[in-house]
Structure formats: C-alpha cells, structure tokens
N, C-alpha and C. Protein backbone atom coordinates (compact mmCIF):
# COMPACT_ATOMS: atom_id res chain seq x y z
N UNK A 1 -106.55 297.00 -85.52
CA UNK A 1 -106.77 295.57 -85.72
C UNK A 1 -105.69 294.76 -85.01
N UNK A 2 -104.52 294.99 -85.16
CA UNK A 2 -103.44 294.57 -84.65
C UNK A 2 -103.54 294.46 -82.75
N UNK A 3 -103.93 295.60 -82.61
CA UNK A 3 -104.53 295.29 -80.82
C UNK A 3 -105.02 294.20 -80.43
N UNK A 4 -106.36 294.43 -81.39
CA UNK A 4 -107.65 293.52 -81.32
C UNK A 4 -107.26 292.00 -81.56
N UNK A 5 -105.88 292.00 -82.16
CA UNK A 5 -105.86 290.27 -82.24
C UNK A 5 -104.67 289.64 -81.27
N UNK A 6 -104.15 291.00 -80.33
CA UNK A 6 -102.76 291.17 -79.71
C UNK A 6 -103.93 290.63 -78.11
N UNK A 7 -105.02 291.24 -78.16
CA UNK A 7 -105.77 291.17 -76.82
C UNK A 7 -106.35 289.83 -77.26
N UNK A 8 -106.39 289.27 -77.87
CA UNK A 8 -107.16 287.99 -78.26
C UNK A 8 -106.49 286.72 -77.80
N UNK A 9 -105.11 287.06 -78.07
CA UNK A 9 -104.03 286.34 -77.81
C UNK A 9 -103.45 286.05 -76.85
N UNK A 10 -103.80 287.52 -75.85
CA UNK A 10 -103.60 287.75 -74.28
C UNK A 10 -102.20 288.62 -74.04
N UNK A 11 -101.21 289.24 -75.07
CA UNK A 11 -100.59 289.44 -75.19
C UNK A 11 -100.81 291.59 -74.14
N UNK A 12 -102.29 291.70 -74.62
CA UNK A 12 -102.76 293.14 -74.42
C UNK A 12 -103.43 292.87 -73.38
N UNK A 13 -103.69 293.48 -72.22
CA UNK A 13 -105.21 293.57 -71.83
C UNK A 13 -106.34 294.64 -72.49
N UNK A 14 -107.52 293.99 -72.51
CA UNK A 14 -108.45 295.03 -73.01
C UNK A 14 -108.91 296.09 -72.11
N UNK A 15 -108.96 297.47 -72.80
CA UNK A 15 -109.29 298.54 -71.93
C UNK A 15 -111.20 298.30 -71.45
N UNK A 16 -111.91 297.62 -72.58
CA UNK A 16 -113.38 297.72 -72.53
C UNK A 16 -113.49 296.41 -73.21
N UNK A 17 -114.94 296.16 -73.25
CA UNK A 17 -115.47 295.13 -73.60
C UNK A 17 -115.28 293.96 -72.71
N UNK A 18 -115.97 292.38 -73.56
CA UNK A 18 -115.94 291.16 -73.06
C UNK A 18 -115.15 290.49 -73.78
N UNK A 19 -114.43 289.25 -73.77
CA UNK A 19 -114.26 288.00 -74.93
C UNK A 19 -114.93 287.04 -74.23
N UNK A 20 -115.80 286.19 -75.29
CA UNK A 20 -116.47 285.13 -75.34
C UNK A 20 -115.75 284.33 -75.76
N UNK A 21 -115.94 282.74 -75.27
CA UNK A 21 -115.72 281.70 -75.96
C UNK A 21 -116.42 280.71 -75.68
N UNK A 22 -117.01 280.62 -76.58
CA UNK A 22 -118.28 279.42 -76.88
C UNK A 22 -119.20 279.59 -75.71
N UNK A 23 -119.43 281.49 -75.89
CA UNK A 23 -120.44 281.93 -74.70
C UNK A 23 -120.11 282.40 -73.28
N UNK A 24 -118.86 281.40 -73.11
CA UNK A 24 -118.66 281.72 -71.93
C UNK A 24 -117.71 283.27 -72.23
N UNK A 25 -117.49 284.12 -70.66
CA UNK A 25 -116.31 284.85 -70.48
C UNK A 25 -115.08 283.79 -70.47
N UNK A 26 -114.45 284.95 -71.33
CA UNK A 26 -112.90 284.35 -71.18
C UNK A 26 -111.84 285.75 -70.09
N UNK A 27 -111.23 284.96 -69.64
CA UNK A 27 -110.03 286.24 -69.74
C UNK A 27 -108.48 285.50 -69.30
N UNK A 28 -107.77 286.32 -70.70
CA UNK A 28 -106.85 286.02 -70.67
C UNK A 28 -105.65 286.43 -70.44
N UNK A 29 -104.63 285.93 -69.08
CA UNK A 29 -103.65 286.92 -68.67
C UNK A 29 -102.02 286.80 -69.55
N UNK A 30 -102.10 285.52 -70.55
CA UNK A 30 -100.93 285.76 -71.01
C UNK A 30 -101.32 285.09 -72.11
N UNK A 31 -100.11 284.87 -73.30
CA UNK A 31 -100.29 283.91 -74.57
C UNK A 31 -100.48 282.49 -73.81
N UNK A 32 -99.91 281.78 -73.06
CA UNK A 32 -100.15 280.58 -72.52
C UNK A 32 -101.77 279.97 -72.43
N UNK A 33 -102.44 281.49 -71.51
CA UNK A 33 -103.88 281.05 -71.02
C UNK A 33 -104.59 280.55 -72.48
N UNK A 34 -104.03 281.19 -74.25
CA UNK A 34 -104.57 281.24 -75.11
C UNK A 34 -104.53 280.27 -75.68
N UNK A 35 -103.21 279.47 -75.72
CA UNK A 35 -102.96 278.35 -76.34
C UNK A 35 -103.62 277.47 -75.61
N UNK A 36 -104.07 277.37 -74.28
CA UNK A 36 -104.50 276.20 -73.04
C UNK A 36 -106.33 276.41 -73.78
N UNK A 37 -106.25 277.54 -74.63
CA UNK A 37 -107.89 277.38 -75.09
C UNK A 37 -108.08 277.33 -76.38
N UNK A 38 -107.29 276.95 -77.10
CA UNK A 38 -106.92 276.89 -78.33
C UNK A 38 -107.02 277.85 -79.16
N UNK A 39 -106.13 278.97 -78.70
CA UNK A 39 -106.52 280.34 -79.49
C UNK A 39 -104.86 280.27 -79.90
N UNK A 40 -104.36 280.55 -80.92
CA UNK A 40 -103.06 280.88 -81.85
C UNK A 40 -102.68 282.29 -82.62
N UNK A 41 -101.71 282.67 -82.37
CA UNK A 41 -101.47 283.70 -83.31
C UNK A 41 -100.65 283.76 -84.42
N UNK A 42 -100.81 284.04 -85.27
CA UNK A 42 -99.65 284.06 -86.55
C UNK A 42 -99.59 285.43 -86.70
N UNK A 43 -98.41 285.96 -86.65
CA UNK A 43 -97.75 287.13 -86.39
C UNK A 43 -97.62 287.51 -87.64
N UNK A 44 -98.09 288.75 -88.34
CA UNK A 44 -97.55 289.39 -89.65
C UNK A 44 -96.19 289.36 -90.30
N UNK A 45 -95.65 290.16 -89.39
CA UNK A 45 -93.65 289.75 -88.94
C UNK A 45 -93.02 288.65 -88.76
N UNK A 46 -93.33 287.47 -89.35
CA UNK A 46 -92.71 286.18 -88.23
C UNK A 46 -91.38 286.08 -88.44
N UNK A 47 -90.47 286.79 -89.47
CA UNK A 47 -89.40 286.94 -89.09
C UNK A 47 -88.75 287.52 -87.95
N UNK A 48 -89.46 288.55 -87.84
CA UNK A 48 -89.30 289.42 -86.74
C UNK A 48 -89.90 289.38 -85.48
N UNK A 49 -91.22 288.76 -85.59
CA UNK A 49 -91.68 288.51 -84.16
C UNK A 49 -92.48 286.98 -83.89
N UNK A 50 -91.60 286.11 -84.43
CA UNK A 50 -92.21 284.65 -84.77
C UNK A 50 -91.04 284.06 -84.07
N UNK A 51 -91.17 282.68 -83.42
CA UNK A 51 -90.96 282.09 -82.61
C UNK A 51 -89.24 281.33 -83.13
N UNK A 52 -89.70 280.92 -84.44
CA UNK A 52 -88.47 280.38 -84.92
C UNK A 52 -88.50 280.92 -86.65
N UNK A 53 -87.94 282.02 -86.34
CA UNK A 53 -87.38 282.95 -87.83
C UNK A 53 -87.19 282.21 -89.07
N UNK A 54 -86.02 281.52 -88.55
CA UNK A 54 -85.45 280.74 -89.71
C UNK A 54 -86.08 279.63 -90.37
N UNK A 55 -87.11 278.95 -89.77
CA UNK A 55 -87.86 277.91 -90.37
C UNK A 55 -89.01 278.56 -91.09
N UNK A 56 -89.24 277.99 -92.07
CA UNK A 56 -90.09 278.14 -93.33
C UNK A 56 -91.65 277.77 -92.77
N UNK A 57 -92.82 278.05 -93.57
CA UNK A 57 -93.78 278.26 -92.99
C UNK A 57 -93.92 276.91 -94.15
C-alpha cells in the first residue's frame, strides 16, 4: 500500500499499470508534478518523514 500511495505522489515510478485523473493519463515524474495536480501526501511518519517535524498537525 505504501508504494501504491508513494507512486501516486510521484515519489516511485510504477513498474505496470496507468494513473488516471479525471480520465485523463497522468504521469508523474516527481512530488512537484503532484502538487501542480492537486495530489498531497500525508506521510504516516511525519515526524520522521514530514516536511516540518516540529509543528503540530
């Protein structure tokens, strides 16, 4: 699961399949392309792998 939302994000490339968005192909080469399409991730870890640790959610 963790892949699957790591490739969503653009963080992975996918070995197979498509991503859609709103039909269309997407493809995404980094977290940037994701945010420019309004895709976000919230990290399980966000102490550990979140942008700013110390601030409170």
């Amino acid at each position: 699961a963790k892949e699957l939302l790591k490739s969503l994000f653009g963080l992975l490339k996918p070995d197979r399949g498509e991503l859609l968005l709103n039909g269309q192909p997407l493809q995404l080469k980094s977290p940037r392309d994701a945010v420019r399409h309004g895709i976000a991730l919230v990290p399980e870890e966000r102490r550990t792998h979140g942008v700013a640790p110390a601030l409170s959610v």
